[in-house]
Protein backbone atom coordinates (compact mmCIF):
# COMPACT_ATOMS: atom_id res chain seq x y z
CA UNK A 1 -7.64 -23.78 8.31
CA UNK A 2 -6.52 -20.34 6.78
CA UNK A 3 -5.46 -19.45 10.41
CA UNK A 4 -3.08 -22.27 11.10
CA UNK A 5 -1.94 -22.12 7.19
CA UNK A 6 -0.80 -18.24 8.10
CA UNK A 7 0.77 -19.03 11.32
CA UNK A 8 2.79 -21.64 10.10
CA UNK A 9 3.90 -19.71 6.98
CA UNK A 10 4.64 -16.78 9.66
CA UNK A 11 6.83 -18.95 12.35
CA UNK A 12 8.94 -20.27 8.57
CA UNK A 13 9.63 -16.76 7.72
CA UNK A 14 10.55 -15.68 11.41
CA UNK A 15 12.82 -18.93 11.41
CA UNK A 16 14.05 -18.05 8.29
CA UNK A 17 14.87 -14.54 9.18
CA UNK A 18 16.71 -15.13 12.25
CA UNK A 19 18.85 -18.30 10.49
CA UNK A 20 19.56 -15.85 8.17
CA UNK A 21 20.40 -13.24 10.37
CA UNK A 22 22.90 -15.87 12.85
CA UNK A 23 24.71 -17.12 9.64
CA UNK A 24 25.78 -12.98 8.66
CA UNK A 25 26.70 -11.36 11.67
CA UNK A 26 30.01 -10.35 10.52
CA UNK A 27 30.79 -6.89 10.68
CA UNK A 28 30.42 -5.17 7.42
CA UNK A 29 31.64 -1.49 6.62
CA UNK A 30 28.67 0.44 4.75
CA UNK A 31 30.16 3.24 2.43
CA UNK A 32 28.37 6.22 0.89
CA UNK A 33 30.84 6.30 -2.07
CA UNK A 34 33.90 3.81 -2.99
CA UNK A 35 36.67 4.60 -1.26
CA UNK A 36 38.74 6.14 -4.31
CA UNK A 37 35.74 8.64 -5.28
CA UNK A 38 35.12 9.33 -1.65
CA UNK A 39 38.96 10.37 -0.97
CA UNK A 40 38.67 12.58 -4.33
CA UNK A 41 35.51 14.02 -2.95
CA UNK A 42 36.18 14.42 0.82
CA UNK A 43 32.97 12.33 1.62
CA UNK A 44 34.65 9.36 3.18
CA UNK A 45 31.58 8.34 5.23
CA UNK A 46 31.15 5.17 6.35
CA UNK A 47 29.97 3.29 8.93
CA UNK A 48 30.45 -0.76 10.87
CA UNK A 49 27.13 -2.48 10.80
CA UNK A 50 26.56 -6.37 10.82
CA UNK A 51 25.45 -7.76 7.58
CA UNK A 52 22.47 -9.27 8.51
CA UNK A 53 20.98 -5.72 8.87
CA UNK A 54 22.23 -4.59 5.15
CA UNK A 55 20.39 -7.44 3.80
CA UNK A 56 17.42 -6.45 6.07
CA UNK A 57 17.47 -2.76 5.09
CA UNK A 58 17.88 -3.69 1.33
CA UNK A 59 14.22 -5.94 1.41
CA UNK A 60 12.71 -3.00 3.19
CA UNK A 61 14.05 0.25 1.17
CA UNK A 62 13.03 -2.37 -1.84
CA UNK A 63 9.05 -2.99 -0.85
CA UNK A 64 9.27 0.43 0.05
CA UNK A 65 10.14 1.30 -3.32
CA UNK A 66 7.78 -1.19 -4.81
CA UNK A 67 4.90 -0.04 -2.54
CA UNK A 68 5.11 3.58 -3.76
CA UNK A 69 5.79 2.96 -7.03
CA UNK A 70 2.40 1.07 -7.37
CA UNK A 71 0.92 3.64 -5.92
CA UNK A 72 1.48 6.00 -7.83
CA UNK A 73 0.73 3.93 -10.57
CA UNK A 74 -2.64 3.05 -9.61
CA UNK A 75 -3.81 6.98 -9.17
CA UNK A 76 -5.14 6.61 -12.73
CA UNK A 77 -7.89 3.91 -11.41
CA UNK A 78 -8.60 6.02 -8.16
CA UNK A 79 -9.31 8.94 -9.88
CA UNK A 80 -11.48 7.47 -12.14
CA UNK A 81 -13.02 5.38 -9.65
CA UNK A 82 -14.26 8.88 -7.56
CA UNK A 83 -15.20 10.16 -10.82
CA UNK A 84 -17.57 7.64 -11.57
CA UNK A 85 -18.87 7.12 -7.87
CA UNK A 86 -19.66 11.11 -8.10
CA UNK A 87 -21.54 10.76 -11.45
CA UNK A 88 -23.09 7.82 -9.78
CA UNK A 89 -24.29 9.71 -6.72
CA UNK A 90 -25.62 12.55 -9.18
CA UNK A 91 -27.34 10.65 -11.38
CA UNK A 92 -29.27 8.87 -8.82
CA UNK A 93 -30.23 12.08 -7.46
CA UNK A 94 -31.41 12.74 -11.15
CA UNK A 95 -33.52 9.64 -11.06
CA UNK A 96 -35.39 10.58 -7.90
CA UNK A 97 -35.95 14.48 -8.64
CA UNK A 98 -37.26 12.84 -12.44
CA UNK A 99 -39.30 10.16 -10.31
CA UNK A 100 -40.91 12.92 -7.84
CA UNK A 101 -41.31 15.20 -10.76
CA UNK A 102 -43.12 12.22 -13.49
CA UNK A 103 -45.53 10.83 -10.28
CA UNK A 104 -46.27 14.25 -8.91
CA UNK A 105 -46.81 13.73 -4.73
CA UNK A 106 -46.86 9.97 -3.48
CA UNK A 107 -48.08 9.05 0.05
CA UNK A 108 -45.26 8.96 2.58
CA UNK A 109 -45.12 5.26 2.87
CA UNK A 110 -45.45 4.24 -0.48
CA UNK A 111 -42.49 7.00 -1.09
CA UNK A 112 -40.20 4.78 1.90
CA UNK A 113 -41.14 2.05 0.33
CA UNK A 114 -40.02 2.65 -3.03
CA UNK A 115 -36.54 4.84 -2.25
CA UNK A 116 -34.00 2.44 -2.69
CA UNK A 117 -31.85 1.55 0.51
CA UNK A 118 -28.00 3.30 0.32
């Protein structure tokens, strides 16, 4: 159900996309600077692109944007989430030196038995 629910939201965005992208073909000039602070500077780059792929550039550059920015927001979490799986990890290495050293030696297969399954 999922499956067909995801295809058919996939073919509406493709449709979408390419409506979108027949209705702004026109050619479109793409400047680095207006043109008055581009003659003052000498940087009067620019280039003919259709406008379709402005519009398509602009979503990407912005989830781009978005993606990293989250990122880097969320380090915070990750690092404390390693931190605690390290203390974690130490402390259950704690347990079992504590366990060993409390019960003194155990027979082999009650020891298997007993070690918890990582």
């Amino acid at each position: 159900m999922f499956r067909i629910l995801r295809l058919l939201f996939l073919a509406s965005l493709a449709l979408v996309l390419i409506v979108l992208a027949l209705a702004n073909r026109e050619v479109v000039t793409l400047r680095l600077l207006p043109p008055e602070a581009g003659e003052f500077l000498g940087l009067t780059w620019g280039m003919q692109v259709p406008l379709f792929l402005v519009i398509f550039a602009g979503i990407l550059l912005g989830l781009l944007v978005g993606f990293v920015w989250e990122w880097m927001r969320e380090y915070r979490i990750r690092s404390t989430a390693v931190k605690a799986t390290r203390k974690a990890a130490y402390l259950e290495g704690e347990v079992d030196r504590l366990r060993e050293k409390t019960h003194g030696p155990q027979d082999d297969v009650l020891a298997l038995l007993e070690k918890p399954a990582r």
